[in-house]
N, C-alpha and C. Protein backbone atom coordinates (compact mmCIF):
# COMPACT_ATOMS: atom_id res chain seq x y z
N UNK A 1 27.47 12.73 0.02
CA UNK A 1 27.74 11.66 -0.92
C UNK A 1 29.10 11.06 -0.60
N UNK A 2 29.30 9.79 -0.67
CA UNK A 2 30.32 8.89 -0.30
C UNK A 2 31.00 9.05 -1.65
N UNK A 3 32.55 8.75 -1.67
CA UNK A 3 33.91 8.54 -2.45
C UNK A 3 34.51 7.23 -2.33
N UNK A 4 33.87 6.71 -1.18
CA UNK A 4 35.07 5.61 -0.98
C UNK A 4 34.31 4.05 -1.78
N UNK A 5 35.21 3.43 -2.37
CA UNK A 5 34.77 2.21 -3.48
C UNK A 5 34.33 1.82 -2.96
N UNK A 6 33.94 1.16 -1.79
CA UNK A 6 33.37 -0.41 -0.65
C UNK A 6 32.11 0.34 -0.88
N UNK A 7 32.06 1.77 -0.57
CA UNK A 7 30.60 1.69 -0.18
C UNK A 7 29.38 1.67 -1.32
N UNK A 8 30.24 2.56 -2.56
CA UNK A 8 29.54 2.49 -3.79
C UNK A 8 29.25 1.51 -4.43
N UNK A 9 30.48 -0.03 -4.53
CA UNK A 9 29.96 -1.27 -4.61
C UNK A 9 28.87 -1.76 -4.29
N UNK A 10 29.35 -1.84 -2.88
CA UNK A 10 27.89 -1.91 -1.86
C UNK A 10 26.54 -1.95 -2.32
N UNK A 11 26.75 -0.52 -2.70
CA UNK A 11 25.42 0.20 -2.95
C UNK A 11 24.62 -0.38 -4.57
N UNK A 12 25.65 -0.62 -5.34
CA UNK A 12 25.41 -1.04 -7.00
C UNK A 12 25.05 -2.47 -6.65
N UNK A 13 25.84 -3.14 -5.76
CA UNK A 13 25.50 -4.28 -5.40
C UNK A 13 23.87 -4.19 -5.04
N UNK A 14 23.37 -3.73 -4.08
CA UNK A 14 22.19 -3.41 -3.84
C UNK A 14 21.08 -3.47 -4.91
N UNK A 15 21.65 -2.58 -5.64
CA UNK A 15 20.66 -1.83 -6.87
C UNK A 15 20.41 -2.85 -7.59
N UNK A 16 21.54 -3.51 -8.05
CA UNK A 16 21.66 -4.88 -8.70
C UNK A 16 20.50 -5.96 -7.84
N UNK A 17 20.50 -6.32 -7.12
CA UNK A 17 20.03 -7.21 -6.30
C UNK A 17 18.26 -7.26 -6.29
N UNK A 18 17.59 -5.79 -6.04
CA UNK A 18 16.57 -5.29 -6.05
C UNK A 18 16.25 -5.26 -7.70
N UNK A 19 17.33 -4.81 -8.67
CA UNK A 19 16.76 -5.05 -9.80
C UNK A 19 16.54 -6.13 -10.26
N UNK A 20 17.24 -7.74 -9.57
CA UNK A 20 17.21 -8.69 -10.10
C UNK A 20 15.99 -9.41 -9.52
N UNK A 21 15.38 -9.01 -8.52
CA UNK A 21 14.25 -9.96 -7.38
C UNK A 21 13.03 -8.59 -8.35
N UNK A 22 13.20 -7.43 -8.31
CA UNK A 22 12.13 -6.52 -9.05
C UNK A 22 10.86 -6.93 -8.23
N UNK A 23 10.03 -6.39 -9.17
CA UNK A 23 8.61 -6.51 -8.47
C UNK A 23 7.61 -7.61 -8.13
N UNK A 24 8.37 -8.72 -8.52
CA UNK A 24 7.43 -9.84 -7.72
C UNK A 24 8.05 -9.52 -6.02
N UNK A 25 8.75 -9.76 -5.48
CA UNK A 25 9.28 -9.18 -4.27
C UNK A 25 8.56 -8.14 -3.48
N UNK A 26 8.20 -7.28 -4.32
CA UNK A 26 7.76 -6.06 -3.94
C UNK A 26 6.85 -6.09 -3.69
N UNK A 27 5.55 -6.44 -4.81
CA UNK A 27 4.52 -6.62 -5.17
C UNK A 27 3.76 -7.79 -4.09
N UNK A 28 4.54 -8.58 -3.87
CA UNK A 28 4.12 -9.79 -2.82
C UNK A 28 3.54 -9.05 -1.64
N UNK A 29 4.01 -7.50 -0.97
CA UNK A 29 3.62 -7.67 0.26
C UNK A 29 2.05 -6.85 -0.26
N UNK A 30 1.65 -6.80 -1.26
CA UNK A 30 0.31 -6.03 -1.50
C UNK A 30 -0.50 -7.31 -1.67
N UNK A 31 -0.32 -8.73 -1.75
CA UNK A 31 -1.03 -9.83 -2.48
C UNK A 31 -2.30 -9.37 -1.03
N UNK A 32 -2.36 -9.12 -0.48
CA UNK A 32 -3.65 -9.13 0.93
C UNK A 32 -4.60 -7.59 0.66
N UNK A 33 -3.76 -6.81 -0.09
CA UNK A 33 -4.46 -5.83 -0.56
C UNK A 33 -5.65 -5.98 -1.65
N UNK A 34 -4.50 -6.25 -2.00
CA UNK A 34 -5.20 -6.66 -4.11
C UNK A 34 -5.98 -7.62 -4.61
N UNK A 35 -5.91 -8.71 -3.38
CA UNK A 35 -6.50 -9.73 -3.55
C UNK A 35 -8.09 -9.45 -2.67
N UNK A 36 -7.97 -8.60 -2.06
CA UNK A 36 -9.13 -8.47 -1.71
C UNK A 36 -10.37 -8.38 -2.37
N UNK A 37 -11.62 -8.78 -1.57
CA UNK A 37 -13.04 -8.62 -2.42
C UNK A 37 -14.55 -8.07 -1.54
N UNK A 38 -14.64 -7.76 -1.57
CA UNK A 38 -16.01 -7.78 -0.69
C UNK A 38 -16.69 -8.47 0.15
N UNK A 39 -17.25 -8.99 0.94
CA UNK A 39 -17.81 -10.05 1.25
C UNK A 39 -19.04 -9.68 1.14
N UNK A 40 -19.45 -11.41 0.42
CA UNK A 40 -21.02 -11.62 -0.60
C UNK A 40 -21.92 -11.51 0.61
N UNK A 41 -23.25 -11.24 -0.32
CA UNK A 41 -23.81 -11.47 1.02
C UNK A 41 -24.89 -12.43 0.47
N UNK A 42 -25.95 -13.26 1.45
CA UNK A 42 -25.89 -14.59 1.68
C UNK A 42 -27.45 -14.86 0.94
N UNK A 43 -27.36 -15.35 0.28
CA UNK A 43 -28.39 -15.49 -0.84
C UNK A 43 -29.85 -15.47 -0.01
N UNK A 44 -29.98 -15.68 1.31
CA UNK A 44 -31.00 -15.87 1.74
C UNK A 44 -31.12 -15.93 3.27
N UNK A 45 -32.38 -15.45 3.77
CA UNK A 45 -32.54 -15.17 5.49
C UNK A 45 -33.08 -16.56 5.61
N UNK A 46 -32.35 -16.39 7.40
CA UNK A 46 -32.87 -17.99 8.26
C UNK A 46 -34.21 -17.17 8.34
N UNK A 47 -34.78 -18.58 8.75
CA UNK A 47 -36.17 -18.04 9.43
C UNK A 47 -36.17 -16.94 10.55
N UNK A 48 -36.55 -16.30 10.99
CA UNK A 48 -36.84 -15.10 12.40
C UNK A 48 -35.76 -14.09 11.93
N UNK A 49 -34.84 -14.29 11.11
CA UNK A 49 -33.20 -13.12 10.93
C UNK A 49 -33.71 -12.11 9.77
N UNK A 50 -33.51 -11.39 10.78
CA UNK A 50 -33.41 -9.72 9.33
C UNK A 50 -32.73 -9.39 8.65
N UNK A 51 -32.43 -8.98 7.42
CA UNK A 51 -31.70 -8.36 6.75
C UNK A 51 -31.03 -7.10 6.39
């Protein structure tokens, strides 16, 4: 554990920073997760295509 002020600033600075952006920030890099769905499947066969 560090003593010296610069770095503990630093660091509160940090904490601060992440607490102020919070979880939209965060949460953004899951939007490709979460947003995901299934893919439908297709109401109906071409002629000659199997299912």
């Amino acid at each position: 554990m560090t003593r010296s002020r610069s770095v503990i600033a630093l660091r509160n600075t940090a904490i601060r920073a992440a607490d102020a952006l919070g979880p939209a920030v965060l949460l953004r890099g899951m939007d490709g997760i979460a947003d995901w769905r299934p893919p439908q499947q297709r109401p109906y066969v071409a002629q000659g295509e199997r299912r």
